[in-house]
PDB file of N, CA and C in Angstrom:
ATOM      1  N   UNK A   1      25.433 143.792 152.806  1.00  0.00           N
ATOM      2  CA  UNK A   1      26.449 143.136 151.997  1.00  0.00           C
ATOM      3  C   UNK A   1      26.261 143.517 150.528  1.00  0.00           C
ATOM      4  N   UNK A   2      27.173 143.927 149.949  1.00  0.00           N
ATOM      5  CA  UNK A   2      27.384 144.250 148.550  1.00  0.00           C
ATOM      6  C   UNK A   2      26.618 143.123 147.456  1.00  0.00           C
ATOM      7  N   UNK A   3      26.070 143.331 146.119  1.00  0.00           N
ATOM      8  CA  UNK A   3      25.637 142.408 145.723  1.00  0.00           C
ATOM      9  C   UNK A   3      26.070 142.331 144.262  1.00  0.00           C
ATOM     10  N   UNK A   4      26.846 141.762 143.485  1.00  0.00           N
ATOM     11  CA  UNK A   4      27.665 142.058 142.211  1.00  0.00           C
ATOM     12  C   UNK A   4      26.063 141.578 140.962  1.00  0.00           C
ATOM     13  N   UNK A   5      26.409 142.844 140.313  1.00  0.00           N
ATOM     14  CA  UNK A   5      25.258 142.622 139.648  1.00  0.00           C
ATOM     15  C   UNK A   5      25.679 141.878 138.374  1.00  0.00           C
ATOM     16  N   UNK A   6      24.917 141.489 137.520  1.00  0.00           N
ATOM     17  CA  UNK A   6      25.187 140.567 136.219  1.00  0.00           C
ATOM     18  C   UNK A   6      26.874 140.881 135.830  1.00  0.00           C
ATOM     19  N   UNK A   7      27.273 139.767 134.960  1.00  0.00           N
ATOM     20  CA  UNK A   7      28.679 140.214 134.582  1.00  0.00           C
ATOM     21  C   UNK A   7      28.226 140.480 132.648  1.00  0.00           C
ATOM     22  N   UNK A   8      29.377 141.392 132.507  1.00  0.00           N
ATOM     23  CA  UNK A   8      29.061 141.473 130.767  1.00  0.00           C
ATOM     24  C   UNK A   8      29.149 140.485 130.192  1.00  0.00           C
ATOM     25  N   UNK A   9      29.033 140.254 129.043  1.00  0.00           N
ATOM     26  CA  UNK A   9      29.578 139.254 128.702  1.00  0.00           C
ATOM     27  C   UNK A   9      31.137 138.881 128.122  1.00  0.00           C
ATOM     28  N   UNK A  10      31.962 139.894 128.128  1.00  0.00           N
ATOM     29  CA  UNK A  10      33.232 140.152 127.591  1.00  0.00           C
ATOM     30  C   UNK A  10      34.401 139.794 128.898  1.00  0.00           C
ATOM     31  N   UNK A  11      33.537 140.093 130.310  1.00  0.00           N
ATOM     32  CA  UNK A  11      34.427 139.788 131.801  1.00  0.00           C
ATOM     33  C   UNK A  11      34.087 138.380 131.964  1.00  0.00           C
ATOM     34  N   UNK A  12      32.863 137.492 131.576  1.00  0.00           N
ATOM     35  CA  UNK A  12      32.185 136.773 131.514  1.00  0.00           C
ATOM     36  C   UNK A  12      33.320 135.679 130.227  1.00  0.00           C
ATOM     37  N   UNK A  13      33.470 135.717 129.423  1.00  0.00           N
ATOM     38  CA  UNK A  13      34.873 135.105 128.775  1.00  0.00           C
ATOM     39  C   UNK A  13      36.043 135.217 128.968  1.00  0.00           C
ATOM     40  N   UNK A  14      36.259 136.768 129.457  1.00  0.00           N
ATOM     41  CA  UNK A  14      37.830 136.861 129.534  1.00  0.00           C
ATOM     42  C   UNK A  14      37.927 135.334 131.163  1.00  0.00           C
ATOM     43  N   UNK A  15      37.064 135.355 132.103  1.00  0.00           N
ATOM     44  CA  UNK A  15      37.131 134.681 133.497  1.00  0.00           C
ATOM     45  C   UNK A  15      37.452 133.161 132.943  1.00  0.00           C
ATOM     46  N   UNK A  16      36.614 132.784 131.180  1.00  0.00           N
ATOM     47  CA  UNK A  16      36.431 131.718 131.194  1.00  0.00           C
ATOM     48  C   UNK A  16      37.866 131.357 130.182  1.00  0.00           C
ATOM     49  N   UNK A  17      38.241 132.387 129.225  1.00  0.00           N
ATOM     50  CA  UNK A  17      39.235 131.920 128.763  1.00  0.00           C
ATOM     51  C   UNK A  17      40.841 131.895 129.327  1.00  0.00           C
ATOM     52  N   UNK A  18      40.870 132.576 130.409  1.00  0.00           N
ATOM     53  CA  UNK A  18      41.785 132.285 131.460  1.00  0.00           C
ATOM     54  C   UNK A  18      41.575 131.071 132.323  1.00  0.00           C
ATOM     55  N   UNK A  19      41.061 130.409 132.608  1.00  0.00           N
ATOM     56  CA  UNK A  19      40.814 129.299 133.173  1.00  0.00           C
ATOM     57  C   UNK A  19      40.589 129.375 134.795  1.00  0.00           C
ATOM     58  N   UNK A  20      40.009 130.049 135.382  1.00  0.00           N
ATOM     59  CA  UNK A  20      39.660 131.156 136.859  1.00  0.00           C
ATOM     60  C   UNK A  20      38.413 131.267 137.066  1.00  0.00           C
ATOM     61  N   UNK A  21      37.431 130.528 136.345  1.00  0.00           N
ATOM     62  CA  UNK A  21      36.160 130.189 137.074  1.00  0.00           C
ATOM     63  C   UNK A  21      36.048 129.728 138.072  1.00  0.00           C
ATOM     64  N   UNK A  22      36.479 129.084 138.653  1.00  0.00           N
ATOM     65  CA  UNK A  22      36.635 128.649 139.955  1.00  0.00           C
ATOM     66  C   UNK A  22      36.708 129.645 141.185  1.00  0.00           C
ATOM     67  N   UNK A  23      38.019 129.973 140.893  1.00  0.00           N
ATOM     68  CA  UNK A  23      38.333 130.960 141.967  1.00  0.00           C
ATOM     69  C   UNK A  23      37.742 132.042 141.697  1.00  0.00           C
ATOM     70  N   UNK A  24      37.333 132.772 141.067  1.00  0.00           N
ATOM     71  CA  UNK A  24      36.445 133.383 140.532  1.00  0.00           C
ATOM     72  C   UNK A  24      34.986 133.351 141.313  1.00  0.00           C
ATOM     73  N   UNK A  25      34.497 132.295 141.105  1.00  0.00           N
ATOM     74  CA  UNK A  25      33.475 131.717 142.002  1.00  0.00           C
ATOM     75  C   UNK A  25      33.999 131.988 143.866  1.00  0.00           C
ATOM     76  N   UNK A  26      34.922 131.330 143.915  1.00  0.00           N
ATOM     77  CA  UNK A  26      34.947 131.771 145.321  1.00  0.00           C
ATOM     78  C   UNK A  26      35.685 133.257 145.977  1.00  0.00           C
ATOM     79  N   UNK A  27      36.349 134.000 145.307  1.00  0.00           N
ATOM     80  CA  UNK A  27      36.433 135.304 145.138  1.00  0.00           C
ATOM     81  C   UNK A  27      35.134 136.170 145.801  1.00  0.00           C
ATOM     82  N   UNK A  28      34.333 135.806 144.677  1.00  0.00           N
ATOM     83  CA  UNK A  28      32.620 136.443 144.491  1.00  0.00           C
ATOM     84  C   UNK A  28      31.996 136.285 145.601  1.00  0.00           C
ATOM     85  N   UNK A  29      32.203 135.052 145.983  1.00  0.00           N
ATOM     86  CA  UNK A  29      31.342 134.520 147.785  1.00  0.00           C
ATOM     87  C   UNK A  29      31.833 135.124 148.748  1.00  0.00           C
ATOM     88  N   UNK A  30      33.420 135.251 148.739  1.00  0.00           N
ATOM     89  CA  UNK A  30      33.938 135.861 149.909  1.00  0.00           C
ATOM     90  C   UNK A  30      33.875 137.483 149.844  1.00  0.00           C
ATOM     91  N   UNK A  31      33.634 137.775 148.736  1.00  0.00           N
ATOM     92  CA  UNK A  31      33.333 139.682 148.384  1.00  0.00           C
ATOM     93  C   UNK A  31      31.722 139.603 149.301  1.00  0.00           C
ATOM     94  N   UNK A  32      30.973 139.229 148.249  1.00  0.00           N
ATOM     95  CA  UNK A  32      29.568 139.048 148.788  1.00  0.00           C
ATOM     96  C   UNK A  32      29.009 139.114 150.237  1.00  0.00           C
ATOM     97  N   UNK A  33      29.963 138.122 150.993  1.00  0.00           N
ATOM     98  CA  UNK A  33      29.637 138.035 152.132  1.00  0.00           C
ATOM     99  C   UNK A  33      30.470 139.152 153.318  1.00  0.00           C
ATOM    100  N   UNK A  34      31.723 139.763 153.086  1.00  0.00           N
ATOM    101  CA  UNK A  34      32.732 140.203 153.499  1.00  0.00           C
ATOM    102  C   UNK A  34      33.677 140.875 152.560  1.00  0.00           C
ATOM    103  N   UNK A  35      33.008 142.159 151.654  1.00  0.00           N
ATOM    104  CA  UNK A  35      34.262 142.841 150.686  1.00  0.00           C
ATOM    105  C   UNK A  35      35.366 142.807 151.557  1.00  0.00           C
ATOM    106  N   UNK A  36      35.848 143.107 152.517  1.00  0.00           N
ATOM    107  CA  UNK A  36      36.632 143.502 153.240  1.00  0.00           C
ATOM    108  C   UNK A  36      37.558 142.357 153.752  1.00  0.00           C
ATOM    109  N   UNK A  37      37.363 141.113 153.437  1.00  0.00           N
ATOM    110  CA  UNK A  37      37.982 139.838 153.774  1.00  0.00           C
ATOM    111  C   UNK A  37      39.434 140.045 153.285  1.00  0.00           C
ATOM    112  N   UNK A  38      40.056 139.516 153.849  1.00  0.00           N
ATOM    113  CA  UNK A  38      41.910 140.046 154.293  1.00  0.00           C
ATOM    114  C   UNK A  38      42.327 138.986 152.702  1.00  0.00           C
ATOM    115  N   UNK A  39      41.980 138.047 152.131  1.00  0.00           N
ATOM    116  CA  UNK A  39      42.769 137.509 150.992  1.00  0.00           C
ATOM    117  C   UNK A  39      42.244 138.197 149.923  1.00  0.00           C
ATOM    118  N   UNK A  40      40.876 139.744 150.195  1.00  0.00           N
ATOM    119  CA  UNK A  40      41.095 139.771 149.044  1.00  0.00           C
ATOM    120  C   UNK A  40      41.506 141.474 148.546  1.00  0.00           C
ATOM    121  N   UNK A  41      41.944 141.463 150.081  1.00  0.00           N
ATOM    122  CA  UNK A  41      43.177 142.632 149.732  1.00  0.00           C
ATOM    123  C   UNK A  41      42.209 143.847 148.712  1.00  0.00           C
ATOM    124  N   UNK A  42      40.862 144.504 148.947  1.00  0.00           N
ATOM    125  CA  UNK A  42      40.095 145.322 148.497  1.00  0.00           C
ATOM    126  C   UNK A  42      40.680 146.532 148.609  1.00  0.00           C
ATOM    127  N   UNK A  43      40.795 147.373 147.878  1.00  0.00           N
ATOM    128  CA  UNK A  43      41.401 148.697 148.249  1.00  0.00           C
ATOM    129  C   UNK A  43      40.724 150.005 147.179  1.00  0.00           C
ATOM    130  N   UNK A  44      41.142 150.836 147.308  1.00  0.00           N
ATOM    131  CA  UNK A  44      40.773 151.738 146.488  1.00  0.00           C
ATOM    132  C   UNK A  44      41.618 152.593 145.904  1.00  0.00           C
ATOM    133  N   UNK A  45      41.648 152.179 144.520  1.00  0.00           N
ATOM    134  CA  UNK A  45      42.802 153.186 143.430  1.00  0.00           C
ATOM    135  C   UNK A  45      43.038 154.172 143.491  1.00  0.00           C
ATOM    136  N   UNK A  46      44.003 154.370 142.755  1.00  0.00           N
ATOM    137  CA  UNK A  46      44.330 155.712 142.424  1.00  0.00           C
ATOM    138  C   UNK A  46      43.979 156.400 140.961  1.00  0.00           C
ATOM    139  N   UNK A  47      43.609 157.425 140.739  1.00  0.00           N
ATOM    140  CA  UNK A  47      43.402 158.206 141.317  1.00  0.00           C
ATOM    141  C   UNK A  47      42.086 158.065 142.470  1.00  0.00           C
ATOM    142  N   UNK A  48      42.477 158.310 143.384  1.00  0.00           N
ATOM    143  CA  UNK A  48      41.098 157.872 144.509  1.00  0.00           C
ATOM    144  C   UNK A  48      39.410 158.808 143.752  1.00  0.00           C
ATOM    145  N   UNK A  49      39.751 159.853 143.637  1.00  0.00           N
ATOM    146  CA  UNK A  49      38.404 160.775 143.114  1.00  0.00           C
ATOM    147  C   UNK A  49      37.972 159.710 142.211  1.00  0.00           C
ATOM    148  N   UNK A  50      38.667 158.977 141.354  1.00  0.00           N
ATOM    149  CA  UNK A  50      37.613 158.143 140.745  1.00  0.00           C
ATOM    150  C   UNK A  50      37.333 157.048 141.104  1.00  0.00           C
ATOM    151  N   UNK A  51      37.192 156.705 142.191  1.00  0.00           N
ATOM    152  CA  UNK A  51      35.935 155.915 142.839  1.00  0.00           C
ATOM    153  C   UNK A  51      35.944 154.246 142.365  1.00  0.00           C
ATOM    154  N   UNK A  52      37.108 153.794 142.009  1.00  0.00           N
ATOM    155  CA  UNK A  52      37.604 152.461 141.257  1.00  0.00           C
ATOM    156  C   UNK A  52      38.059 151.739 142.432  1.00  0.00           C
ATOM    157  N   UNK A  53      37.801 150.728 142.729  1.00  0.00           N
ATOM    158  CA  UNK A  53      38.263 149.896 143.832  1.00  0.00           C
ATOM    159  C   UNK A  53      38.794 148.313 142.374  1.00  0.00           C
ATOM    160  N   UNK A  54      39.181 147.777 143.690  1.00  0.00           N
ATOM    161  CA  UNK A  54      39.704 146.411 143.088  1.00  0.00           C
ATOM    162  C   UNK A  54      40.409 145.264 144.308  1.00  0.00           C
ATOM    163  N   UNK A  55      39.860 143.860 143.825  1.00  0.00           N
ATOM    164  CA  UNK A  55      39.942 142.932 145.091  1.00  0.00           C
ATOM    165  C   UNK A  55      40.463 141.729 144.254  1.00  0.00           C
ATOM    166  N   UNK A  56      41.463 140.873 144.771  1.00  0.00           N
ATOM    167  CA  UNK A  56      42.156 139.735 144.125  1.00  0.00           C
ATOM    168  C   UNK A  56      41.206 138.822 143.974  1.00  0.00           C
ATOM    169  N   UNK A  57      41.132 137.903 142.709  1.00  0.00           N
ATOM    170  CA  UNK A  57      40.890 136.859 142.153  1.00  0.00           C
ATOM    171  C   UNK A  57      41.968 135.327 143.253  1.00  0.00           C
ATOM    172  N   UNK A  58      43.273 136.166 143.038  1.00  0.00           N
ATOM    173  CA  UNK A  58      44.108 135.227 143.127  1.00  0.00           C
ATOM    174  C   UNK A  58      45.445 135.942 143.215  1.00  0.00           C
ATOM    175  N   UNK A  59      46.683 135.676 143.232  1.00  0.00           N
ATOM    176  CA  UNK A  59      47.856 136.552 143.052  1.00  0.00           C
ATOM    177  C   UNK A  59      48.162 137.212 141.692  1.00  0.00           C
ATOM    178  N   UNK A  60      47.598 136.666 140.691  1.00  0.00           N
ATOM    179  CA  UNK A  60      47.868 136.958 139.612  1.00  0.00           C
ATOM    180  C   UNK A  60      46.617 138.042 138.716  1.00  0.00           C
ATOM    181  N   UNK A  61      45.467 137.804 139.239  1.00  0.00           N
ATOM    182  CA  UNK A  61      44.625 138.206 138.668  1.00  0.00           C
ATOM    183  C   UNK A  61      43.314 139.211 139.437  1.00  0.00           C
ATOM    184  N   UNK A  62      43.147 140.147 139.506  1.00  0.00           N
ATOM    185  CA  UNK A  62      42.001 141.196 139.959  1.00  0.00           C
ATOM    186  C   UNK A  62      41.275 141.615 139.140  1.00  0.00           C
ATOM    187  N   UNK A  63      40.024 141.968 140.556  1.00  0.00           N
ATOM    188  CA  UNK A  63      39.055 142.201 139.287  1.00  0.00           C
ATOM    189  C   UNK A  63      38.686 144.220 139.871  1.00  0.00           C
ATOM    190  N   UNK A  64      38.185 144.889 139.372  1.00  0.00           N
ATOM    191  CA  UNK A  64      37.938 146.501 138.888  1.00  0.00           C
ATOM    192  C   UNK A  64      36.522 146.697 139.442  1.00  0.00           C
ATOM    193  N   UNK A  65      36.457 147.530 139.856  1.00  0.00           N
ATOM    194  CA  UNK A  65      34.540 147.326 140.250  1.00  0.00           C
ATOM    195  C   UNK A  65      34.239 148.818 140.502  1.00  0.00           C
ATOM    196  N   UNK A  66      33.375 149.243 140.507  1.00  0.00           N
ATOM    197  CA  UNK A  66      32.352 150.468 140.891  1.00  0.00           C
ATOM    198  C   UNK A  66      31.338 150.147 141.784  1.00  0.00           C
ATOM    199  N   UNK A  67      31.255 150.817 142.660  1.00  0.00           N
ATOM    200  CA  UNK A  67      29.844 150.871 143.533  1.00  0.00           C
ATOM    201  C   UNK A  67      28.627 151.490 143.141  1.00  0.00           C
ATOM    202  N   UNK A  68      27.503 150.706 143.382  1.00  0.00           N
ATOM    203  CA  UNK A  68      26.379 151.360 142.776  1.00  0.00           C
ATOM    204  C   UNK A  68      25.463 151.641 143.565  1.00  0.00           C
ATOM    205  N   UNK A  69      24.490 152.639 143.315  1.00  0.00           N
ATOM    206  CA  UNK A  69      23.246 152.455 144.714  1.00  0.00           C
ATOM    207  C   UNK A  69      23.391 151.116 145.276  1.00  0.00           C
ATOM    208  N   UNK A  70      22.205 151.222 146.370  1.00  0.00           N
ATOM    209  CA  UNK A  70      21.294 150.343 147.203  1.00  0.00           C
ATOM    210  C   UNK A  70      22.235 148.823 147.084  1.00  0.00           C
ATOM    211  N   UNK A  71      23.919 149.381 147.450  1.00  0.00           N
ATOM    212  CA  UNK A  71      24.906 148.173 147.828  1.00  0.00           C
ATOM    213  C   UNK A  71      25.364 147.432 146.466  1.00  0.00           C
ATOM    214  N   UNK A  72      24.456 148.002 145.553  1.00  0.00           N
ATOM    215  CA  UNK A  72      25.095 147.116 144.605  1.00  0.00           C
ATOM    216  C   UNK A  72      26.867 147.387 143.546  1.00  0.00           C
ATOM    217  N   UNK A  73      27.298 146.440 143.403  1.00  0.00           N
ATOM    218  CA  UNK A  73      28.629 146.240 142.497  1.00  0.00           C
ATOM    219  C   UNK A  73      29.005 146.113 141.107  1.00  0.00           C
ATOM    220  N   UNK A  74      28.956 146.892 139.945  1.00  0.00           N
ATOM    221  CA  UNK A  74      29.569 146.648 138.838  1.00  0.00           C
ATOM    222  C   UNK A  74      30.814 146.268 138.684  1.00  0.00           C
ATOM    223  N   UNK A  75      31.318 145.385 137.951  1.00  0.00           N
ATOM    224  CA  UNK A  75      32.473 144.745 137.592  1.00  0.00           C
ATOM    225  C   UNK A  75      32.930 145.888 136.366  1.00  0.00           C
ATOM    226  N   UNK A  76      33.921 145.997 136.284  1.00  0.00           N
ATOM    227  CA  UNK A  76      34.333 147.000 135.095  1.00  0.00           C
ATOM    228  C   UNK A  76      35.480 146.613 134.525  1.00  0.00           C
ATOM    229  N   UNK A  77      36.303 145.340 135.213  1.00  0.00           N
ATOM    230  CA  UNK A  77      37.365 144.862 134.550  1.00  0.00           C
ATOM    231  C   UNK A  77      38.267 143.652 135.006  1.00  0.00           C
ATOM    232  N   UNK A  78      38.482 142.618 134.741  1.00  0.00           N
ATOM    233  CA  UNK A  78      39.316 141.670 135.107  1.00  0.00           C
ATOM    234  C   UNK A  78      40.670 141.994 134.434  1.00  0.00           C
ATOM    235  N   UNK A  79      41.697 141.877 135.652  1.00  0.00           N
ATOM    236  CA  UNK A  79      42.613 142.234 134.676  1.00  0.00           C
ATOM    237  C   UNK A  79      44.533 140.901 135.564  1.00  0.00           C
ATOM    238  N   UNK A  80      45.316 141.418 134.771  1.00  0.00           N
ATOM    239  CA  UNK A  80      46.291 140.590 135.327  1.00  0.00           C
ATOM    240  C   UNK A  80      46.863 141.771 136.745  1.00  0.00           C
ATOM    241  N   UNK A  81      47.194 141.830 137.597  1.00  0.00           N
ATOM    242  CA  UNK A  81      47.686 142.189 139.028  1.00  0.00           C
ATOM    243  C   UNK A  81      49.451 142.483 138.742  1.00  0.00           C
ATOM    244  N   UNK A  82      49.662 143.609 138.164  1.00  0.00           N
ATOM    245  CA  UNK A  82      51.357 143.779 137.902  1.00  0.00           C
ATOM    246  C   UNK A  82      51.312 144.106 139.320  1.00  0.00           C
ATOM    247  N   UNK A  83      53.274 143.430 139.489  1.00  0.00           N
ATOM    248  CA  UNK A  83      53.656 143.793 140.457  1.00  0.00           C
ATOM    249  C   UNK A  83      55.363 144.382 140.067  1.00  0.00           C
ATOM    250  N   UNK A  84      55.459 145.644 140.889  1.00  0.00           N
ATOM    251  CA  UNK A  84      56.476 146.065 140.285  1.00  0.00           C
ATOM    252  C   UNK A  84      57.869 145.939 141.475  1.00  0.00           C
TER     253      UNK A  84
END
């Protein structure tokens, strides 16, 4: 199971000044235990060569991640989820 390593501190405010700690929190549990869990819709960007995935917060909000060795997860961006 994947293991999300520390958050910066800049993803770490943006989570808190949006008001999504919460779900946030349970986001993280259901990645943790199951990236692949169906609400959180994990996929992998485009351009695919760069290696950017991203999994819902919520309908409105996703978060950006990189894979790192030995399972582990960098966060690289919370962002709002356009839908066109």
């Amino acid at each position: 199971m994947p293991i999300i390593v520390d958050l910066r501190d800049d993803i770490k405010e943006y989570i808190q000044r949006h008001g999504i700690s919460k779900k946030w929190e349970k986001a993280k549990r259901l990645f943790e235990n199951n990236p692949f869990h169906p609400s959180l819709n994990t996929e992998l960007l485009k351009p695919k060569h760069r290696l950017i995935y991203s999994f819902r917060i919520d309908k409105k909000y996703r978060v950006l991640f990189i894979c790192l060795p030995e399972g582990k997860v960098e966060l690289i961006a919370v962002t709002k989820h356009y839908r066109k």
